[in-house]
C-alpha atoms as a PDB file:
ATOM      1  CA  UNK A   1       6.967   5.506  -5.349  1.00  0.00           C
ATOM      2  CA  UNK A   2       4.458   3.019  -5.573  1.00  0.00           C
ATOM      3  CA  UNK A   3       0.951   3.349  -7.582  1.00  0.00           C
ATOM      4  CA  UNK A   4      -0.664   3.007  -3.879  1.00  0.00           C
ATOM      5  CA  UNK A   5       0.933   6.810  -2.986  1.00  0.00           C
ATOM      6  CA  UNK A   6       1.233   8.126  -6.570  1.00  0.00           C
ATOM      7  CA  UNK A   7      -0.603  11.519  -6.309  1.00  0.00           C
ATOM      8  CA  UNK A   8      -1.673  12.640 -10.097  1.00  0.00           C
ATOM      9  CA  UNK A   9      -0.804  16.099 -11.269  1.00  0.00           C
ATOM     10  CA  UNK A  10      -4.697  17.166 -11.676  1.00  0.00           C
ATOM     11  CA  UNK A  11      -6.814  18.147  -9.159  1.00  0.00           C
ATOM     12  CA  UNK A  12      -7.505  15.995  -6.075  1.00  0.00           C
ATOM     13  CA  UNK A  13     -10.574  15.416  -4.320  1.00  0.00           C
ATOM     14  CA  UNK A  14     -10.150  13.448  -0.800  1.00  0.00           C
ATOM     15  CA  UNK A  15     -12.780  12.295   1.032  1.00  0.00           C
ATOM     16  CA  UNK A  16     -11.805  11.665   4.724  1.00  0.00           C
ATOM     17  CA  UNK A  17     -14.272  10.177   6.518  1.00  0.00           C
ATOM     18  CA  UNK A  18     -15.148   8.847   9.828  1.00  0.00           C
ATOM     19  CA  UNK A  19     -17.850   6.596  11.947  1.00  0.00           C
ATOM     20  CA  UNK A  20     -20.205   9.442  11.969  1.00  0.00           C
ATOM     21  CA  UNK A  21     -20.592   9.136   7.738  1.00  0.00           C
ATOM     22  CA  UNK A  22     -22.758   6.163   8.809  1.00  0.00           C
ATOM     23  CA  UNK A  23     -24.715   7.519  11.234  1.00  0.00           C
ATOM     24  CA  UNK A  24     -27.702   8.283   8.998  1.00  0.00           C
ATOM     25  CA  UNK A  25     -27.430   4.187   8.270  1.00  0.00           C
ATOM     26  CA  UNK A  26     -28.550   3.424  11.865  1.00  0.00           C
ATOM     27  CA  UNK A  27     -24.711   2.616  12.870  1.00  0.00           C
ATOM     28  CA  UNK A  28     -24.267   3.951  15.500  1.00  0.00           C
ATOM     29  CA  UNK A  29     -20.967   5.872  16.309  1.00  0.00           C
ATOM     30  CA  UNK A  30     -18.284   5.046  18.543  1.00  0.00           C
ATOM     31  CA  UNK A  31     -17.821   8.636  20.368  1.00  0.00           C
ATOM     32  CA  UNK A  32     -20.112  11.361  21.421  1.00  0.00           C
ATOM     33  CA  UNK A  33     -23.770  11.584  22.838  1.00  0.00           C
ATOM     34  CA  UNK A  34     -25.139   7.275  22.776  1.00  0.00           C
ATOM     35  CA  UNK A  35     -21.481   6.341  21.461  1.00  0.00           C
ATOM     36  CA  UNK A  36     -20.767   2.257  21.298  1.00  0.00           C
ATOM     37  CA  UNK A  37     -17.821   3.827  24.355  1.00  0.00           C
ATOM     38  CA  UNK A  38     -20.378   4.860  26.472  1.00  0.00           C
ATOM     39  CA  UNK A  39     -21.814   1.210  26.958  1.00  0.00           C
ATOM     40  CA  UNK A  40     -18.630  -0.860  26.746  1.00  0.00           C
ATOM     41  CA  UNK A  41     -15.558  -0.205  27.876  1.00  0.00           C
ATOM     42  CA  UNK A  42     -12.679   0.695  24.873  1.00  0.00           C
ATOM     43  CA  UNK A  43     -10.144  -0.936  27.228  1.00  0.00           C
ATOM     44  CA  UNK A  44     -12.227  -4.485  27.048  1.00  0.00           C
ATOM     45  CA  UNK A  45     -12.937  -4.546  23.385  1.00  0.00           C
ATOM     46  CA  UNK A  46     -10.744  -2.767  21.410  1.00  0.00           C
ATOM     47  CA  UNK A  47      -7.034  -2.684  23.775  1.00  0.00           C
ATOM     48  CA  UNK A  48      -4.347  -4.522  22.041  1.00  0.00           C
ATOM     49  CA  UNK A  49      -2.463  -5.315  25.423  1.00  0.00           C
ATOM     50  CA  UNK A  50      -5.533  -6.296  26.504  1.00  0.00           C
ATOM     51  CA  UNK A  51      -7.957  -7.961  24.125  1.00  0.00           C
ATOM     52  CA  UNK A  52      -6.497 -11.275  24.698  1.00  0.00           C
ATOM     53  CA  UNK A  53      -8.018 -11.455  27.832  1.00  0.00           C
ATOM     54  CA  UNK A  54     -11.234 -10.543  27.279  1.00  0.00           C
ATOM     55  CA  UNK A  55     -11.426 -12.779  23.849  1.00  0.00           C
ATOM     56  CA  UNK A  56     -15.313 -13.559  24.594  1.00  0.00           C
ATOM     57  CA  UNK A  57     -16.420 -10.070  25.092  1.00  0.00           C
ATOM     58  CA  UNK A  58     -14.626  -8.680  21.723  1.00  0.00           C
ATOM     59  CA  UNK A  59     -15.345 -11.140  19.675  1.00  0.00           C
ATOM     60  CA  UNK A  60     -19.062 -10.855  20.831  1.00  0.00           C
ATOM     61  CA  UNK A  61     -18.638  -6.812  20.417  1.00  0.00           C
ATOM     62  CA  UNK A  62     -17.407  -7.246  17.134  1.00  0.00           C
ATOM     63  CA  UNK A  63     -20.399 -10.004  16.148  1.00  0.00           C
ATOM     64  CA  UNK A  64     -22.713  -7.123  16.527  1.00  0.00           C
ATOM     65  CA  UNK A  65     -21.239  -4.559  14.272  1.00  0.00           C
ATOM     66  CA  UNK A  66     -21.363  -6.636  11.648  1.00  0.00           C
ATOM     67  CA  UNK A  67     -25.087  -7.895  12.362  1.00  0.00           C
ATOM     68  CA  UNK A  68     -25.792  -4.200  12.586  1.00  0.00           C
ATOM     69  CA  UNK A  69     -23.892  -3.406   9.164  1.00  0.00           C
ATOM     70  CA  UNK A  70     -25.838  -6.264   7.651  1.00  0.00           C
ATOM     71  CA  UNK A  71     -28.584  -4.663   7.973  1.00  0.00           C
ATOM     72  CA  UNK A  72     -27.665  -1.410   7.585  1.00  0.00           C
ATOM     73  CA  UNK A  73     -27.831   0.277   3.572  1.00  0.00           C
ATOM     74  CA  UNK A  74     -25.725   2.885   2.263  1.00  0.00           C
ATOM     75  CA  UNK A  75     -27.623   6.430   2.550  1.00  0.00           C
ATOM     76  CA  UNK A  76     -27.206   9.407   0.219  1.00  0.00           C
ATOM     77  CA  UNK A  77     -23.618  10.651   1.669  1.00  0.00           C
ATOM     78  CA  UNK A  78     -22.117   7.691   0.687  1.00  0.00           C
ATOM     79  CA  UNK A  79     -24.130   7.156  -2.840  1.00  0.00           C
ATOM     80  CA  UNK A  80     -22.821  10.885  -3.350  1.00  0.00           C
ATOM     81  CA  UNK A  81     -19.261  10.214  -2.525  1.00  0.00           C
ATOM     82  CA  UNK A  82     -19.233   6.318  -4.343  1.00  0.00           C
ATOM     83  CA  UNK A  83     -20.988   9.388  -7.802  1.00  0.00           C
ATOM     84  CA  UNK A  84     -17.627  11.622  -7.401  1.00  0.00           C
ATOM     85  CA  UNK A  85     -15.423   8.564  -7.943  1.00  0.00           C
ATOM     86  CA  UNK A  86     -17.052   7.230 -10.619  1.00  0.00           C
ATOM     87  CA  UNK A  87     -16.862  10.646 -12.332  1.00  0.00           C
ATOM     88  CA  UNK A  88     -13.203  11.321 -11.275  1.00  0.00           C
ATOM     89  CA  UNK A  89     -12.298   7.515 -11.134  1.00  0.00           C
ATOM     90  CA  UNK A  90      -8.072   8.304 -11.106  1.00  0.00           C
ATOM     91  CA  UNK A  91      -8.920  11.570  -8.942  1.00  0.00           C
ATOM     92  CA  UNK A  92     -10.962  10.993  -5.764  1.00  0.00           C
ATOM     93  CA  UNK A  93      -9.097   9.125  -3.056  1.00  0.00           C
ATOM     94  CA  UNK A  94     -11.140   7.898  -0.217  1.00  0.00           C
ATOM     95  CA  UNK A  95      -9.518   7.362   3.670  1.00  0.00           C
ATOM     96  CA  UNK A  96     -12.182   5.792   6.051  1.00  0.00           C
ATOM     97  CA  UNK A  97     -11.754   5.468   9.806  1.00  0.00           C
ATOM     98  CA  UNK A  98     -15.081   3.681   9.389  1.00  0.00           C
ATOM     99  CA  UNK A  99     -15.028  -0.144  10.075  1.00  0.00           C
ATOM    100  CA  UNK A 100     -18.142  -1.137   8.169  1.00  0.00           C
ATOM    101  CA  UNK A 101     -18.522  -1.546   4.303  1.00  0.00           C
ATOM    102  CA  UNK A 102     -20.869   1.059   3.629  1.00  0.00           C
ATOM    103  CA  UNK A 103     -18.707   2.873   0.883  1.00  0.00           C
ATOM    104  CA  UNK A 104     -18.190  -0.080  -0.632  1.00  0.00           C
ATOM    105  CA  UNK A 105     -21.702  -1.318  -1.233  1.00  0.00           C
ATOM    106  CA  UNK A 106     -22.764   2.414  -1.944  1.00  0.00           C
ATOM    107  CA  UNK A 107     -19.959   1.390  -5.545  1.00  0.00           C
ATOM    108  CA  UNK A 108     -16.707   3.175  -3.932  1.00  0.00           C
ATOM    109  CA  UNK A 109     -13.606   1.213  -5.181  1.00  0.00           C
ATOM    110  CA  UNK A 110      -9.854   1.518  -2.920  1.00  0.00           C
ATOM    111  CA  UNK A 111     -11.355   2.365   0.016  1.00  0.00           C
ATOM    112  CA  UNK A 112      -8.208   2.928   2.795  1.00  0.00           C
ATOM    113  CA  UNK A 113      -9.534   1.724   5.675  1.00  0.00           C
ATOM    114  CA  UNK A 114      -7.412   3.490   8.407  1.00  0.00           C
ATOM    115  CA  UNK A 115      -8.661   1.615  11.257  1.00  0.00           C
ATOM    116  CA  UNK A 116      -9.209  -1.965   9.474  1.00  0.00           C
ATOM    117  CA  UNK A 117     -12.057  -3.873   8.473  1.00  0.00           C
ATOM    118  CA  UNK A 118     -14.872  -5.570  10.937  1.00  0.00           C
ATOM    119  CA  UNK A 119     -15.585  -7.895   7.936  1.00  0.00           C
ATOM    120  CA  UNK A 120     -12.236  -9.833   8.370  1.00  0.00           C
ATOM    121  CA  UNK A 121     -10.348 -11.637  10.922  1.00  0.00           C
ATOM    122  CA  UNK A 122      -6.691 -11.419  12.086  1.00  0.00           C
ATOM    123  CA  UNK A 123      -3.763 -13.722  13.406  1.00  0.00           C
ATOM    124  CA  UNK A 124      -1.633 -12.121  15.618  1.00  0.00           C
ATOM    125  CA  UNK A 125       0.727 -15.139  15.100  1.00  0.00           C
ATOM    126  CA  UNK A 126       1.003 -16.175  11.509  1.00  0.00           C
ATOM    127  CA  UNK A 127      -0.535 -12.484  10.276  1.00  0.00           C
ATOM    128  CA  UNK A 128      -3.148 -13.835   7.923  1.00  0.00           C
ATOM    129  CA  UNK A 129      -6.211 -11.753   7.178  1.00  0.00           C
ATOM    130  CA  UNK A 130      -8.979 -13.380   5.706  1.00  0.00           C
ATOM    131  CA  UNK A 131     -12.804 -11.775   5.186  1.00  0.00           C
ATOM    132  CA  UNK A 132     -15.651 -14.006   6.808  1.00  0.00           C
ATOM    133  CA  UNK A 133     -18.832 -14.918   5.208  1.00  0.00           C
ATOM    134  CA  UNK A 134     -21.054 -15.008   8.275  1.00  0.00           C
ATOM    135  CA  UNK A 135     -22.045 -12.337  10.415  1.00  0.00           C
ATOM    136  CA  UNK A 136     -20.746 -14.051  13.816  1.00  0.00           C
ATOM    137  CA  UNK A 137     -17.359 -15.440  13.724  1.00  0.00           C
ATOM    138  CA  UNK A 138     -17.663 -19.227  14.759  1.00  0.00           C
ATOM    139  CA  UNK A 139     -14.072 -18.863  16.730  1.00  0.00           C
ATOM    140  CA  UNK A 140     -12.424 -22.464  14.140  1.00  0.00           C
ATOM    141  CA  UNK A 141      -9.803 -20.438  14.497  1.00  0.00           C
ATOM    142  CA  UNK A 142      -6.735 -19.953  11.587  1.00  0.00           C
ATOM    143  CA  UNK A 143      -7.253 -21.046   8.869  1.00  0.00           C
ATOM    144  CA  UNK A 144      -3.231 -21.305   8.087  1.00  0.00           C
ATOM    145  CA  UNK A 145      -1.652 -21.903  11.890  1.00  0.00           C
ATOM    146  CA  UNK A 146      -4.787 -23.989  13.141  1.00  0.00           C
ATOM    147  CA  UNK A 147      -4.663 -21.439  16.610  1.00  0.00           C
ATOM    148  CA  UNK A 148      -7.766 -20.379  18.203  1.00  0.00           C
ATOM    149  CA  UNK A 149      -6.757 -17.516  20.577  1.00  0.00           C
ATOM    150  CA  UNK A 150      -4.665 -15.308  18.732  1.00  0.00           C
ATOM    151  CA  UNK A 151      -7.282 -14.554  16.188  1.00  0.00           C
ATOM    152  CA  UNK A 152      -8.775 -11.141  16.647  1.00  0.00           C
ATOM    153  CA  UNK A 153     -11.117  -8.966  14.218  1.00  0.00           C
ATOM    154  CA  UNK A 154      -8.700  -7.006  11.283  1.00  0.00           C
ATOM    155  CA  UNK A 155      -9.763  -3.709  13.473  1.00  0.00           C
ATOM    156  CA  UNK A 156      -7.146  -1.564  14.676  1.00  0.00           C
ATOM    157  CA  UNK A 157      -7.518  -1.848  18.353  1.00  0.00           C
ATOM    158  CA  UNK A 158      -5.419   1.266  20.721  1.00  0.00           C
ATOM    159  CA  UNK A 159      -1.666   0.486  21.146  1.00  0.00           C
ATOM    160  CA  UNK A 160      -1.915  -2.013  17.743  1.00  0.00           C
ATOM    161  CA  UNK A 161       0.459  -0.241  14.488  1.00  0.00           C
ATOM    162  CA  UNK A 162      -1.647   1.047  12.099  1.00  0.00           C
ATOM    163  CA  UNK A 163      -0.504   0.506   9.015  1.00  0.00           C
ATOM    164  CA  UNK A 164      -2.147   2.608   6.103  1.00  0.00           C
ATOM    165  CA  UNK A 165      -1.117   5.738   8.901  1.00  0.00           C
ATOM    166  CA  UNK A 166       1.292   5.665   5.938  1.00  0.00           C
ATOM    167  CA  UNK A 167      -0.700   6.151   3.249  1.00  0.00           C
ATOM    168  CA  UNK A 168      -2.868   8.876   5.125  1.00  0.00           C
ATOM    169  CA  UNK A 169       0.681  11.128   5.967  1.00  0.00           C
ATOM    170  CA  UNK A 170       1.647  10.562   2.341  1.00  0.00           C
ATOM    171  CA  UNK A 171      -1.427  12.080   1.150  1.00  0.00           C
ATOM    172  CA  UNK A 172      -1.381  14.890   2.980  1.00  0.00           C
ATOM    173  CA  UNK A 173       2.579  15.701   2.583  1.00  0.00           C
ATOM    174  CA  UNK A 174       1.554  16.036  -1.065  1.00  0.00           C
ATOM    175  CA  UNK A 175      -1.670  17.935  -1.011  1.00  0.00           C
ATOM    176  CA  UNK A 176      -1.667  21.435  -2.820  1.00  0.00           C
ATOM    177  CA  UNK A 177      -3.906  24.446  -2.976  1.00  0.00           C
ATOM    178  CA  UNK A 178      -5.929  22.865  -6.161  1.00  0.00           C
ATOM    179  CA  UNK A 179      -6.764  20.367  -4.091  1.00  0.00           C
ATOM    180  CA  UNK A 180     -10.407  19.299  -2.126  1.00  0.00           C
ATOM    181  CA  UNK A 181      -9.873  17.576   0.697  1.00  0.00           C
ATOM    182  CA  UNK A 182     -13.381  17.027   2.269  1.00  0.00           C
ATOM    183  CA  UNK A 183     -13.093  15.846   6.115  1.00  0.00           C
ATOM    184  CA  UNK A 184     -16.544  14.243   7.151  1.00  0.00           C
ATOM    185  CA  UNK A 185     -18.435  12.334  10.262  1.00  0.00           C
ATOM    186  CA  UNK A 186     -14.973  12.809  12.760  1.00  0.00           C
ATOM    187  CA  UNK A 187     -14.310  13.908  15.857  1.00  0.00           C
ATOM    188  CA  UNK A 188     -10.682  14.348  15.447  1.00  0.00           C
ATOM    189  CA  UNK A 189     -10.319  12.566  18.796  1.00  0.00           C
ATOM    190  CA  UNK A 190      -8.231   9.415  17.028  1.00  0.00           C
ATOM    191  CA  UNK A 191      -6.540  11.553  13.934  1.00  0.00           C
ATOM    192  CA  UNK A 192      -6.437  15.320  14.320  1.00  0.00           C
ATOM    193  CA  UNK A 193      -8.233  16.255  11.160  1.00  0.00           C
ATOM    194  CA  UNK A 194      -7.402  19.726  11.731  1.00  0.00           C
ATOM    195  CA  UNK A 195      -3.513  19.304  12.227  1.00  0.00           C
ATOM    196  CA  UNK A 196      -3.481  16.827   9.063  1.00  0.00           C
ATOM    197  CA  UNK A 197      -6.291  19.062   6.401  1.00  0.00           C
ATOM    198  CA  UNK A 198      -6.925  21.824   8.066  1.00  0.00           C
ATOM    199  CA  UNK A 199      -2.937  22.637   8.365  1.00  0.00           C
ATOM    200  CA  UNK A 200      -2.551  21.836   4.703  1.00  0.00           C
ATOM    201  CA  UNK A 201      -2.506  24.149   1.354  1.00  0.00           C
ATOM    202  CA  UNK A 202      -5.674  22.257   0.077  1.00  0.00           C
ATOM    203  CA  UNK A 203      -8.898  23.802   0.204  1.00  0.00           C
ATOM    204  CA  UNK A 204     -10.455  21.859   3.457  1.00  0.00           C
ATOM    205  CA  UNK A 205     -13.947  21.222   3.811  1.00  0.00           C
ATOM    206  CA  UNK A 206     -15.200  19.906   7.538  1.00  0.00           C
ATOM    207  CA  UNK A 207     -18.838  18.316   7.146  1.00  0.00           C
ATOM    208  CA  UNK A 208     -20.189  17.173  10.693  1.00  0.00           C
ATOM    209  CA  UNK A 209     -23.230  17.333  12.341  1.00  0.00           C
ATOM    210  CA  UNK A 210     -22.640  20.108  15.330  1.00  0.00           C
ATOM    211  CA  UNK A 211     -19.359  21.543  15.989  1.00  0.00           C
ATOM    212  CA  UNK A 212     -16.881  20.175  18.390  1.00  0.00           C
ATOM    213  CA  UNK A 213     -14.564  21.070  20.425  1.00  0.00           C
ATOM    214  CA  UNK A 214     -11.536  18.547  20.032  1.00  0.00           C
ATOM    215  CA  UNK A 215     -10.686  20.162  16.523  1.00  0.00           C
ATOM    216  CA  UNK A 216     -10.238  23.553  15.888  1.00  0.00           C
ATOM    217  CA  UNK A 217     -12.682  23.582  13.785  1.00  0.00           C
ATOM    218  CA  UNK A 218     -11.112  27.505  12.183  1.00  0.00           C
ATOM    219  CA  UNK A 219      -8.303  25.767  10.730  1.00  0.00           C
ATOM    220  CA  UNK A 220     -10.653  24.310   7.897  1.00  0.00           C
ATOM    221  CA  UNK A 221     -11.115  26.556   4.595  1.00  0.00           C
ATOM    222  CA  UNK A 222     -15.051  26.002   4.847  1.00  0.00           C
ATOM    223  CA  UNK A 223     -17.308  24.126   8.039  1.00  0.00           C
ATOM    224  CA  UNK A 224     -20.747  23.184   7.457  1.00  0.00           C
ATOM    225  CA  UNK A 225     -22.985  21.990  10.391  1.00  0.00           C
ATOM    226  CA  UNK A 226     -26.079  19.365   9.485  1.00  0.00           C
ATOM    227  CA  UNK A 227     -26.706  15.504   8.315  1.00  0.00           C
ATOM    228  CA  UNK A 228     -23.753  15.087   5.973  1.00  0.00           C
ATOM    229  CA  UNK A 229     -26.908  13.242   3.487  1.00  0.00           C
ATOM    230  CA  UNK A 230     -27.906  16.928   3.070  1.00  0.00           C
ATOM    231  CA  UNK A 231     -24.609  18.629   2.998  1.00  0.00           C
ATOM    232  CA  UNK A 232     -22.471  16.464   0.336  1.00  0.00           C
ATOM    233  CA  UNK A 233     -25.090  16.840  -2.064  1.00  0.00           C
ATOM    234  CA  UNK A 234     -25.019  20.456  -1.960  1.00  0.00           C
ATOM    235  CA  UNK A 235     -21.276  20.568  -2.461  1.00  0.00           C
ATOM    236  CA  UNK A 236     -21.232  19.051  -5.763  1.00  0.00           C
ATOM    237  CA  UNK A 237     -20.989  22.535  -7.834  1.00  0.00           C
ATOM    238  CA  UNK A 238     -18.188  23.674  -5.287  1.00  0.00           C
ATOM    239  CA  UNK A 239     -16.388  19.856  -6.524  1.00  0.00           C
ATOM    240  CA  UNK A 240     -17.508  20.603 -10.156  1.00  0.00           C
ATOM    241  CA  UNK A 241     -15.623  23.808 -10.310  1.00  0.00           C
ATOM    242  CA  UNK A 242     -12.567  22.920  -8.143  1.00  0.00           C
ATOM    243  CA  UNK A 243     -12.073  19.572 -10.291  1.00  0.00           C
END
């Protein structure tokens, strides 16, 4: 088994988070009440059979969530998470359906982005990924094949394989009842949270803001309702004890 799905014989603490763990940043979500779905169509910007297409309108969709994430700072539920690694470097494991780099620039290190990265670009031809350096992607096209049009943001879009699925499923096949798994900002419309943590023998945590109804929500060991800033914090002795 590689390093990448080695899972330690201490204590685990997993952090699985989604858009709404940037929420308190000012970026705003992709589901619920003023979701980025409600204003433009999923089908148009983020359809794999489709995207092709409509090449101006993602790659303009895309533009703006990274001029929003450049602007946007880490608040204090990713500062808390980015403090747990540092004190359990080899023991936290962090899965992201977020898109932005938030985690990262809040000092988080192996970050699984489930869903990709907005920061990077992707040939659908040649398969290079490559990060940008601007916030708007100037459309020069691949840098290795030289083609224009088959370059799409490194996001996951519906009907595209997601690859780290298989580091997610690995995770959770080997979590045990000394471990934390802390599920935080989701919906469970995309992943089932509750199916994948809630069905397992860790000790599952579900942060979100209001209860939902796509999860059921009983299958978690523990639910707290509120801004996730607040919440995390106050879970720290829970960690401390459980670690």
């Amino acid at each position: 088994m590689s390093d990448k799905h080695r899972i330690p014989s201490s204590a685990q603490l997993i952090i699985f988070s989604g858009a709404g763990l940037s929420a308190e940043s000012g970026l705003s979500t992709f589901r619920g009440t003023s979701g980025l779905w409600e204003n433009v169509p999923l089908d148009v910007v983020c359809n794999f059979a489709t995207w092709e297409r409509n090449f101006d309108a993602v790659h303009a969709f895309y533009d703006a969530r990274r001029i929003a994430a450049s602007d946007a700072k880490p608040n204090q539920a990713h500062v808390i998470i980015a403090e747990w690694q540092k004190r359990w470097p080899d023991r936290v494991r962090i899965l992201t359906q977020k898109v932005d780099p938030l985690l990262e620039r809040a000092g988080c290190h192996s970050v699984v982005h489930l869903h990709g990265d907005a920061l990077s670009m992707h040939c659908v031809v040649c398969d290079l990924q490559w990060k940008i350096e601007a916030v708007a992607y100037d459309q020069s096209g691949c840098p290795t094949c030289g083609k224009k049009k088959t370059v799409k943001p490194a996001v996951v879009f519906f009907g595209q394989a997601a690859p780290e699925y298989e580091t997610l499923h690995t995770i959770v096949r080997n979590l045990r009842p000394s471990d934390t798994a802390i599920i935080v900002g989701t919906s469970g419309t995309v992943l089932p949270a509750d199916q994948l943590f809630g069905a397992s023998p860790a000790f599952s945590i579900l942060v979100n803001l209001e209860p939902g109804t796509a999860m059921n929500e009983a299958a978690f060991s523990a639910r707290h309702y509120g801004p996730a800033t607040q919440i995390l914090p106050e879970l720290t002795g829970l960690i401390e004890k459980r670690m």
